[in-house]
C-alpha atoms as a PDB file:
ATOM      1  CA  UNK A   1       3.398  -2.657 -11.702  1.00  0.00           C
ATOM      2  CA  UNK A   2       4.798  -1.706 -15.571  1.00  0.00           C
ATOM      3  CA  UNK A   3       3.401  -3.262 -18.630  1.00  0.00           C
ATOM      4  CA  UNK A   4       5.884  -6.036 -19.514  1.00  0.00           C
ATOM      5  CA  UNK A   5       7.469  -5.684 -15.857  1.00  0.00           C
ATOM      6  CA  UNK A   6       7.657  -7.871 -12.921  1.00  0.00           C
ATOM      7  CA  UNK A   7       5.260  -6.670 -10.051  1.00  0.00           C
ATOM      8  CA  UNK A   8       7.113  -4.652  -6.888  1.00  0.00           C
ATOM      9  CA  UNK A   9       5.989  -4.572  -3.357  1.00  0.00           C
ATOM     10  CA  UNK A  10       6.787  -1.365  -1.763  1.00  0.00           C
ATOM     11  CA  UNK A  11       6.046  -0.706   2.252  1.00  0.00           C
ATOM     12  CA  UNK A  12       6.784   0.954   5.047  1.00  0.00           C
ATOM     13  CA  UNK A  13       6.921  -0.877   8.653  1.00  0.00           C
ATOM     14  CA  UNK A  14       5.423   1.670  11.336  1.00  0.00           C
ATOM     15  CA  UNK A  15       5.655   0.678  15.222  1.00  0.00           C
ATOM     16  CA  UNK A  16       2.947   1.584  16.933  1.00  0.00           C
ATOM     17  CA  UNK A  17       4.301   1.883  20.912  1.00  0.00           C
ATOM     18  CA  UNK A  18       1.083   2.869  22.415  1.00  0.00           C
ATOM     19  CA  UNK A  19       2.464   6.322  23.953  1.00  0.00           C
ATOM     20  CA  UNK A  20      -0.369   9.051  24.526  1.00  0.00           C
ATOM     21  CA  UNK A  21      -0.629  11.060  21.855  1.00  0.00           C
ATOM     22  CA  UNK A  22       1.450   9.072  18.969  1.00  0.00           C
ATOM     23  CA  UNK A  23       0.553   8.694  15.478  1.00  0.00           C
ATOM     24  CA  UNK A  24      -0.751   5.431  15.078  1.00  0.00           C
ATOM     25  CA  UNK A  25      -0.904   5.269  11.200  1.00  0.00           C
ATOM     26  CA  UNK A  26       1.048   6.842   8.114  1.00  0.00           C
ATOM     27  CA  UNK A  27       0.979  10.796   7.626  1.00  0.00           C
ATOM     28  CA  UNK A  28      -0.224  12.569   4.332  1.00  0.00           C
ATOM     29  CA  UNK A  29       3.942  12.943   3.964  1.00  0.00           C
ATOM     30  CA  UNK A  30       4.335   9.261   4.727  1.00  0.00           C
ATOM     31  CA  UNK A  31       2.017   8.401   1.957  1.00  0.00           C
ATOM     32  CA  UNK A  32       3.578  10.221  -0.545  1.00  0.00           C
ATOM     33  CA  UNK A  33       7.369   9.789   0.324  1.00  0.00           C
ATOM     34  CA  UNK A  34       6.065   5.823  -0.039  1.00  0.00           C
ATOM     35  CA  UNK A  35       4.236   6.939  -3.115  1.00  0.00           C
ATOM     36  CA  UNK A  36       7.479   8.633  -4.643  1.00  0.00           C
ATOM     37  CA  UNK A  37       9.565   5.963  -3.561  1.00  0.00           C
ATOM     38  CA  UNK A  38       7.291   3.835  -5.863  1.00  0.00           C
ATOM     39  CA  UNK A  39       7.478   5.961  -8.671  1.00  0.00           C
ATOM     40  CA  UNK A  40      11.539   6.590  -8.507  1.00  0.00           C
ATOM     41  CA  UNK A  41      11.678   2.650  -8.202  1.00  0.00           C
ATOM     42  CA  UNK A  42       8.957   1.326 -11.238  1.00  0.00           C
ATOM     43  CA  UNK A  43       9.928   4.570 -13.480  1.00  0.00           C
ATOM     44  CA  UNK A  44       6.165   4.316 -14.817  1.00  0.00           C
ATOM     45  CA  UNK A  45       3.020   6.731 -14.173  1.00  0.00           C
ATOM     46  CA  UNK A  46       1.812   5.477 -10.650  1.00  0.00           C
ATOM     47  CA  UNK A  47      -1.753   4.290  -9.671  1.00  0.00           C
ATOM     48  CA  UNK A  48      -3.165   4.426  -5.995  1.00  0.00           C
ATOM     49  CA  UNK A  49      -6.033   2.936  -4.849  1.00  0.00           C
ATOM     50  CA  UNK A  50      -6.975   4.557  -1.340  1.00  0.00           C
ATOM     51  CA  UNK A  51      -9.423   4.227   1.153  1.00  0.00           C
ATOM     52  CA  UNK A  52     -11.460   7.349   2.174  1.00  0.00           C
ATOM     53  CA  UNK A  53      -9.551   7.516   5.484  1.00  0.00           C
ATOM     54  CA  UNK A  54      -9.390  11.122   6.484  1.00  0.00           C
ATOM     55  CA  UNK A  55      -5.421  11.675   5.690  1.00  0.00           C
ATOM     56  CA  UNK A  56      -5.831  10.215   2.558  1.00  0.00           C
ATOM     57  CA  UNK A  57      -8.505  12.747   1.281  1.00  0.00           C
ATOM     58  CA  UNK A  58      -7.659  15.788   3.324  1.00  0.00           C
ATOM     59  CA  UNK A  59      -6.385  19.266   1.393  1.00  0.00           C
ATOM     60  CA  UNK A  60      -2.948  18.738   2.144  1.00  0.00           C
ATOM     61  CA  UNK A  61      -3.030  15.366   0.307  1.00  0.00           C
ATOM     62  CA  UNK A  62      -4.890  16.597  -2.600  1.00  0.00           C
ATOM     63  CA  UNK A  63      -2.224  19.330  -2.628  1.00  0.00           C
ATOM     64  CA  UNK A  64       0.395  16.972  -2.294  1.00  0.00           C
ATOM     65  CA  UNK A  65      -1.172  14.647  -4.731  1.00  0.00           C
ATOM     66  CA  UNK A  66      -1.913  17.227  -7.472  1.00  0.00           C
ATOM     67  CA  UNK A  67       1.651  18.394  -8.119  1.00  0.00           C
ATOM     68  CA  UNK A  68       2.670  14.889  -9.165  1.00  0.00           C
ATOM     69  CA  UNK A  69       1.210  15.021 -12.801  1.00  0.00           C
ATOM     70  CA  UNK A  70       2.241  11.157 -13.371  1.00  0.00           C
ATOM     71  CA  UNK A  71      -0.037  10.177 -10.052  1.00  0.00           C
ATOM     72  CA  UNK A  72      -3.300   8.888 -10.585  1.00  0.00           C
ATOM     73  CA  UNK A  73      -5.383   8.459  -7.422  1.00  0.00           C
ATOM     74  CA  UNK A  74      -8.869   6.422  -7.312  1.00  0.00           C
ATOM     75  CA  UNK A  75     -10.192   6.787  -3.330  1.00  0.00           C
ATOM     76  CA  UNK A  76     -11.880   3.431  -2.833  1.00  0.00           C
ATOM     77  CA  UNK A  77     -15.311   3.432  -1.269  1.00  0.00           C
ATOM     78  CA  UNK A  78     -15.547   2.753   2.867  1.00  0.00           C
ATOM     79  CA  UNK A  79     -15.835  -1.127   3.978  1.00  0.00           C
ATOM     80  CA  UNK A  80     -15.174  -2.322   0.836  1.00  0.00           C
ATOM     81  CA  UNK A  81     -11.719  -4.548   1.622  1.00  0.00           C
ATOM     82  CA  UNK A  82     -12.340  -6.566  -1.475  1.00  0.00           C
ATOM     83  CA  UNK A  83     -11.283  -4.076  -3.556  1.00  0.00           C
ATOM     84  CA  UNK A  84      -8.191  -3.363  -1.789  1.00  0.00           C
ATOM     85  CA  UNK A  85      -5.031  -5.478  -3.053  1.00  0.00           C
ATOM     86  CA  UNK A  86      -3.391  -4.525   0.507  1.00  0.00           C
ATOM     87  CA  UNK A  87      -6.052  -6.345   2.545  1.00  0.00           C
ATOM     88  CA  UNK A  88      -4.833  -9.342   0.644  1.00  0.00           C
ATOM     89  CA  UNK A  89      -1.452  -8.777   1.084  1.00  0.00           C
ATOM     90  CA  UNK A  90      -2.321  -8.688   4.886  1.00  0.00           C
ATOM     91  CA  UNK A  91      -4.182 -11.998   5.121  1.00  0.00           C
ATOM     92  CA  UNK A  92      -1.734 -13.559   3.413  1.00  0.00           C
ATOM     93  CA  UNK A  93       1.277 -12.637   6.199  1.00  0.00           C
ATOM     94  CA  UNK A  94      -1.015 -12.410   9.153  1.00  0.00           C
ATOM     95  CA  UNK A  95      -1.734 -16.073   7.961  1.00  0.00           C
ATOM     96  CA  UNK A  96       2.241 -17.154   8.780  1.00  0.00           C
ATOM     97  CA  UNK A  97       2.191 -15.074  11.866  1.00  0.00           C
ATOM     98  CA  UNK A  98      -1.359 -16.664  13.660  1.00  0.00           C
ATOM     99  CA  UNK A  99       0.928 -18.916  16.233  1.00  0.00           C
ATOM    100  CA  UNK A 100       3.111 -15.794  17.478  1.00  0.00           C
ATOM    101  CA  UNK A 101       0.928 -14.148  19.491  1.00  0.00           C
ATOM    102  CA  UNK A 102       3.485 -14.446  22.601  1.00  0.00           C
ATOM    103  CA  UNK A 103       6.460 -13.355  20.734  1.00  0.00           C
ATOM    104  CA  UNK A 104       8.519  -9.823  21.598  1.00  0.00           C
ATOM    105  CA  UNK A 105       7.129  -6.652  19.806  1.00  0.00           C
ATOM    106  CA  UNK A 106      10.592  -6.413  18.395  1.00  0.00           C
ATOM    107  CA  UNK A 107      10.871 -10.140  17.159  1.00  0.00           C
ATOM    108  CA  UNK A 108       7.035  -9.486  15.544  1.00  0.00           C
ATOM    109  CA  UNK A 109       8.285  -6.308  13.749  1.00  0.00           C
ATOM    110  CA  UNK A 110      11.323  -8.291  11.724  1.00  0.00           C
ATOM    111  CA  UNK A 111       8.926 -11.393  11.202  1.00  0.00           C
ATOM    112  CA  UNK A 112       6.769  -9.046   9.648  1.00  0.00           C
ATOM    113  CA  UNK A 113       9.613  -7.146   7.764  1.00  0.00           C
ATOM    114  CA  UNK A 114      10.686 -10.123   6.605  1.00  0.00           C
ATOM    115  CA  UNK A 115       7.510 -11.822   5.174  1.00  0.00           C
ATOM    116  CA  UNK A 116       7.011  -8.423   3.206  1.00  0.00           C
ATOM    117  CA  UNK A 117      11.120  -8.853   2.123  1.00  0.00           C
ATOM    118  CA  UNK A 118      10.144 -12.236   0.752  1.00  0.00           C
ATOM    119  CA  UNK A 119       6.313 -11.673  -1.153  1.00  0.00           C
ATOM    120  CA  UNK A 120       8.834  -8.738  -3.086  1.00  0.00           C
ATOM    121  CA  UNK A 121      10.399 -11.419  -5.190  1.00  0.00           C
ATOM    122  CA  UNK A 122       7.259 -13.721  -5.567  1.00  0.00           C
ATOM    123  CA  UNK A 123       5.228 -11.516  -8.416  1.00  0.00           C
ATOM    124  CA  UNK A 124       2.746 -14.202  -8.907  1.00  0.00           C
ATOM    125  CA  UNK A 125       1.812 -13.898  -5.763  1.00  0.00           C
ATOM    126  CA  UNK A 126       1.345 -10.428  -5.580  1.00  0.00           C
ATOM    127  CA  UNK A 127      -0.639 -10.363  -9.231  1.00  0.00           C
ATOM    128  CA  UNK A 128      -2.875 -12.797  -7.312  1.00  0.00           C
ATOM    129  CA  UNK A 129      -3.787  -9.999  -4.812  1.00  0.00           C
ATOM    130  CA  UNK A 130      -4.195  -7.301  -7.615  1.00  0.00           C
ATOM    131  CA  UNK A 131      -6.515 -10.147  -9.616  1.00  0.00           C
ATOM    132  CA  UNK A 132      -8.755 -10.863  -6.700  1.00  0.00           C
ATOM    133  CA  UNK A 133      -9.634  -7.277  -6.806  1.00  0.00           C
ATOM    134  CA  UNK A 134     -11.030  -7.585 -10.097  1.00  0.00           C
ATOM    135  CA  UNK A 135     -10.214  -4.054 -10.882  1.00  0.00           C
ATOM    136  CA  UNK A 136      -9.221  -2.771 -14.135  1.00  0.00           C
ATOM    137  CA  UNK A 137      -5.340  -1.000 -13.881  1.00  0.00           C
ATOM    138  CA  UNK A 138      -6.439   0.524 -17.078  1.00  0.00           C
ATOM    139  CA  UNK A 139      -6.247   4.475 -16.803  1.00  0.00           C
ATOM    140  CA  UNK A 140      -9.554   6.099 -17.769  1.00  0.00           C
ATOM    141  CA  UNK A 141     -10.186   7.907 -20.886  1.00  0.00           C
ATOM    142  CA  UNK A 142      -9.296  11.814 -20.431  1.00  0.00           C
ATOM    143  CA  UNK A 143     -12.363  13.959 -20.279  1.00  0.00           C
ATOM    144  CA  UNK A 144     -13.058  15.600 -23.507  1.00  0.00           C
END
């Protein structure tokens, strides 16, 4: 989100197929292709909230993260999904999927594309996720 701007929704839809030996989540380069994406889209200095997962703290993400001087990254402490807007986000399409559990992995993966297509246009909504985090966007003072 921008000051005085409408909130976005950015993602990235991964398919898991369950073959030995296949990533099952995003990469540190997945991240931060997202991440630019983001920043290329909203044309403001960026704020991540992440969870202490190992990719998302590892060297090569710090590395990764530190030459982007307009990235601002706060890790979020483990098992603490209230503070995560994205664990909202989740509830809230997970909600309009709960009768689908027989449908085609295929079919699944555009439902769930396009529930995330339509929450982009629905900034209320997604303000409503960011609120219930009660976090402060606010950047921190710089160190003296």
């Amino acid at each position: 989100m921008r000051p005085g701007s409408r909130t976005w929704l950015c993602h990235r839809v991964l398919r898991h197929s369950g073959r030995k030996g296949e990533r099952r989540s995003l990469s540190e380069h997945d991240d931060i292709s997202l991440i630019d994406g983001m920043y290329h889209l909203v044309r403001a200095p960026d704020r991540a909230g992440v969870g202490p997962a190992e990719h998302h703290v590892s060297h090569a993400m710090r590395g990764l993260i530190g030459a982007r001087d307009w990235l601002t990254v706060f890790v979020l402490p483990g098992y603490a999904p209230e503070l995560n807007a994205v664990e909202y986000l989740w509830a809230h399409v997970k909600r309009s999927l709960a009768n689908l559990a027989s449908v085609a992995l295929d079919r699944l993966e555009t439902l769930v594309r396009n529930r995330l297509k339509r929450l982009q246009y629905r900034s209320d909504t997604l303000n409503g996720f960011i609120a219930a985090t009660a976090l402060s966007l606010d950047l921190p003072p710089p160190s003296p």
